[in-house]
Protein backbone atom coordinates (compact mmCIF):
# COMPACT_ATOMS: atom_id res chain seq x y z
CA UNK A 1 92.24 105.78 124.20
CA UNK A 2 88.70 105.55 122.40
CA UNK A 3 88.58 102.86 120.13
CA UNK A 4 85.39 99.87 118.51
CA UNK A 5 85.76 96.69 118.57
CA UNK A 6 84.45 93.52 116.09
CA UNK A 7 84.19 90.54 117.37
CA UNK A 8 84.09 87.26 116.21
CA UNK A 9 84.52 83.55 116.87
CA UNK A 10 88.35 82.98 117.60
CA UNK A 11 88.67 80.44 114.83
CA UNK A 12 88.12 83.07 112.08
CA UNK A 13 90.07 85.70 114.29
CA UNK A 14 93.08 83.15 114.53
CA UNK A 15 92.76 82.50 110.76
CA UNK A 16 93.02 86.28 109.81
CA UNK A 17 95.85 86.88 112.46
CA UNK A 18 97.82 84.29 110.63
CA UNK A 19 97.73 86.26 107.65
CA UNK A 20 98.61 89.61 108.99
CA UNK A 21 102.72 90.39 109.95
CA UNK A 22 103.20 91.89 113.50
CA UNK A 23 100.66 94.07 114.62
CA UNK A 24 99.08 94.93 111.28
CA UNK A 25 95.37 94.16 112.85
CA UNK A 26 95.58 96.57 115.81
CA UNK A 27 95.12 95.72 119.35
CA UNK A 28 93.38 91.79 119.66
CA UNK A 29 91.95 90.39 122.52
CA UNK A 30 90.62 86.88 123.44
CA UNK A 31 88.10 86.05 125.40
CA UNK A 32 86.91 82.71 125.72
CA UNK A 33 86.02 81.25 122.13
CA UNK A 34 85.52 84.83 120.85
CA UNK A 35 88.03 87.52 119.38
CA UNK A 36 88.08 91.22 119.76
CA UNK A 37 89.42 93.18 117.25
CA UNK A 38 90.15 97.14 118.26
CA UNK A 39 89.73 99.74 115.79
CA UNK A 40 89.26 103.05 115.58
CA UNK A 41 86.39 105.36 116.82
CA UNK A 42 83.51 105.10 113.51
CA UNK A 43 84.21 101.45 112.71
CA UNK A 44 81.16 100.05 114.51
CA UNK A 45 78.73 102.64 112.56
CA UNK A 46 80.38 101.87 109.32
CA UNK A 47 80.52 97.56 109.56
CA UNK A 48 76.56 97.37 108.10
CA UNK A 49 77.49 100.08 105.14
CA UNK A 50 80.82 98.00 104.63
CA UNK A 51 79.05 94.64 104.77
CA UNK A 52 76.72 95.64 102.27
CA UNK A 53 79.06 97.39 99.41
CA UNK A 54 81.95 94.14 100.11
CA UNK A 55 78.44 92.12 98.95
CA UNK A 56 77.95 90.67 102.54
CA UNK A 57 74.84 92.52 103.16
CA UNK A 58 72.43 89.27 103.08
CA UNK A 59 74.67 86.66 104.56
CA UNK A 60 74.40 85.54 108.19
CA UNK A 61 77.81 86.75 110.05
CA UNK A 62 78.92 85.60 113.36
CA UNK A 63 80.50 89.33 113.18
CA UNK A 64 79.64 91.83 116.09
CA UNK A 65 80.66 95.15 116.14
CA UNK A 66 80.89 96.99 119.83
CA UNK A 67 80.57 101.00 119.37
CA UNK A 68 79.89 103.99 120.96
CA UNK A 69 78.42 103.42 124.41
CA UNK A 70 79.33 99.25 124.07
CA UNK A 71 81.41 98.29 126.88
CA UNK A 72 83.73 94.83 126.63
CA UNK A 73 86.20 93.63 130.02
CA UNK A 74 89.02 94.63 130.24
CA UNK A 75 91.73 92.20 129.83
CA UNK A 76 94.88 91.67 131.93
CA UNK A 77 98.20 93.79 131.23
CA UNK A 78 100.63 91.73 129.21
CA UNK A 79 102.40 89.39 131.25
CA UNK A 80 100.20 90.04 134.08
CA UNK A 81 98.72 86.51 135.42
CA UNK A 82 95.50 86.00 135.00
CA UNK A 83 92.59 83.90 135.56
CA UNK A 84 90.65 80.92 133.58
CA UNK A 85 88.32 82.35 131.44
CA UNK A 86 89.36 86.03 131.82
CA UNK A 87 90.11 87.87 128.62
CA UNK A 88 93.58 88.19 127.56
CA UNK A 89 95.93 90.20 125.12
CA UNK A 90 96.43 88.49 121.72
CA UNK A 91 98.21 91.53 120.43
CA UNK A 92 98.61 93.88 123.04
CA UNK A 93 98.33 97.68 122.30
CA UNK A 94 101.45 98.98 122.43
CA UNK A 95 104.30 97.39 120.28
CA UNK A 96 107.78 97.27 120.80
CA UNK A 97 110.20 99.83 118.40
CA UNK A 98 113.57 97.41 118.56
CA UNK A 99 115.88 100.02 119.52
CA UNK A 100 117.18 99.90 123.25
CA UNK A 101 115.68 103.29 124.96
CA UNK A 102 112.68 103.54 122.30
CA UNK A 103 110.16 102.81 124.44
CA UNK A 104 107.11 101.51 123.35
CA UNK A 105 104.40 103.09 120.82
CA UNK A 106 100.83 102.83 120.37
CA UNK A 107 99.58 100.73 117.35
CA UNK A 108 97.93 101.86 115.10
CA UNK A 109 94.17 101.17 114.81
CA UNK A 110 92.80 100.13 111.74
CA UNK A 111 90.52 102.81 110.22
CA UNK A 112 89.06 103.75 106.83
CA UNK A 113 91.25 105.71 104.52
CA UNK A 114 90.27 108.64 102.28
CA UNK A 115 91.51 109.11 99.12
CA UNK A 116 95.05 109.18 98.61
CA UNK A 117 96.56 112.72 99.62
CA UNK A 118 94.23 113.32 102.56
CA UNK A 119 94.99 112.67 105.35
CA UNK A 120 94.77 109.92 107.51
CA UNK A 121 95.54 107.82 103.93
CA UNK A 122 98.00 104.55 104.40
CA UNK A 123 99.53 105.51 101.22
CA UNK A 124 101.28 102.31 99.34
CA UNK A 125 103.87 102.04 101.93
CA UNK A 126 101.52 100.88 104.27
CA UNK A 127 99.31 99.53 102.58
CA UNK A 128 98.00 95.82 103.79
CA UNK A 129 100.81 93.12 103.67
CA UNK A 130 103.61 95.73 102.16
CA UNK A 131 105.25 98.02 104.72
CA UNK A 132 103.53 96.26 107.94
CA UNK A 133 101.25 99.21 108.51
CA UNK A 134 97.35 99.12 109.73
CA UNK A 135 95.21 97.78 107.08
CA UNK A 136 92.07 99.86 106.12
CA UNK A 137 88.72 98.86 107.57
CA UNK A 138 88.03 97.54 104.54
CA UNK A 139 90.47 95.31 103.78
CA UNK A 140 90.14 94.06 107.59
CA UNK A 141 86.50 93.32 107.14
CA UNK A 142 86.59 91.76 103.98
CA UNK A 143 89.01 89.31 105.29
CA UNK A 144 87.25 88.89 108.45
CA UNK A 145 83.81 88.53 106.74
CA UNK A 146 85.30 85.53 104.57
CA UNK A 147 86.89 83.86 107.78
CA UNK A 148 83.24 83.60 109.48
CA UNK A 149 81.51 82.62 106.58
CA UNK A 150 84.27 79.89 105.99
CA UNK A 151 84.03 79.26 109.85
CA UNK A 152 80.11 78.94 109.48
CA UNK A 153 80.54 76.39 106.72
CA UNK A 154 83.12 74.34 107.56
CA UNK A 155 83.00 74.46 111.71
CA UNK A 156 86.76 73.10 113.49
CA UNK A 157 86.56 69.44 114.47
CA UNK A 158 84.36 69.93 118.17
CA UNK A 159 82.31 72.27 117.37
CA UNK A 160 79.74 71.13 114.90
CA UNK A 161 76.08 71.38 115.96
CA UNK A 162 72.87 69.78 114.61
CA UNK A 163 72.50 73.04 112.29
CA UNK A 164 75.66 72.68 110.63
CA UNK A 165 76.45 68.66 110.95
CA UNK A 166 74.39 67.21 107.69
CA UNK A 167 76.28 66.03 104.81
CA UNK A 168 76.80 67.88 101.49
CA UNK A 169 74.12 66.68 98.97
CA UNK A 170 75.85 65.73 95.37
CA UNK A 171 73.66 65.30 92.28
């Protein structure tokens, strides 16, 4: 399976997870105080173009994407012990169907979507919070653009640092 990644600090990847049912976000993986999130083959090259029309372009992201030729470890199988510090399965990749004998199937990987007719489109049934589908690329990097930047300003308890610790100035 070929697939990008973004990554970005596990508090905004926790608060976007939170607002997506199931496995809506694709395949996640933790490692340490960062968050992986996989997605199809193109995303990487596309983040910068995507940051820039969402009107991101100028703002400092903690937001990494991992393309072509990138490399990332490879976390344990689900359920598999593993060690401190080793990267883990948030969501793993393959997602149960319900039915006894179903098996397993892939999840889908959240990509961008033509126009609607062509393929490869979501289509409204599947569309981002309505028939537990993939959400576009889009949609997943606006929300994970405003989970940084909300991240960057307002740090969890812990983890403030000289840069980000001063007060807010009223007038």
């Amino acid at each position: 399976m070929r697939f990008d990644v973004l990554e970005v600090p596990a508090a905004a990847g926790d608060e976007v997870l939170g607002r997506l049912p199931g496995p809506a976000a694709g395949p996640v993986v933790r490692h340490g105080a960062r968050m992986r999130l996989l997605v199809a083959p193109g995303g990487a090259e596309e983040l910068p173009g995507l940051l820039d029309w969402l009107e991101w372009g100028g703002v400092s992201l903690d937001l990494v994407a991992l393309g072509r030729g990138g490399s990332m470890p490879a976390p344990a199988l689900p359920g598999a012990a593993r060690g401190p510090g080793e990267p883990f399965w948030v969501r793993p990749p393959l997602a149960r169907r319900g039915g006894e004998g179903d098996g397993d199937r892939p999840v889908p990987l959240p990509a961008l979507a033509g126009p609607p007719g062509c393929p490869g489109h979501p289509g409204p049934a599947r569309a981002w919070g309505t028939g537990g589908g993939a959400p576009d690329l889009v949609r997943l990097v606006a929300a994970l653009a405003t989970a940084c930047h909300r991240v960057r300003l307002f740090p969890p308890p812990g983890r403030r640092t000289a840069r980000n610790r001063q007060a807010w100035a009223f007038s």
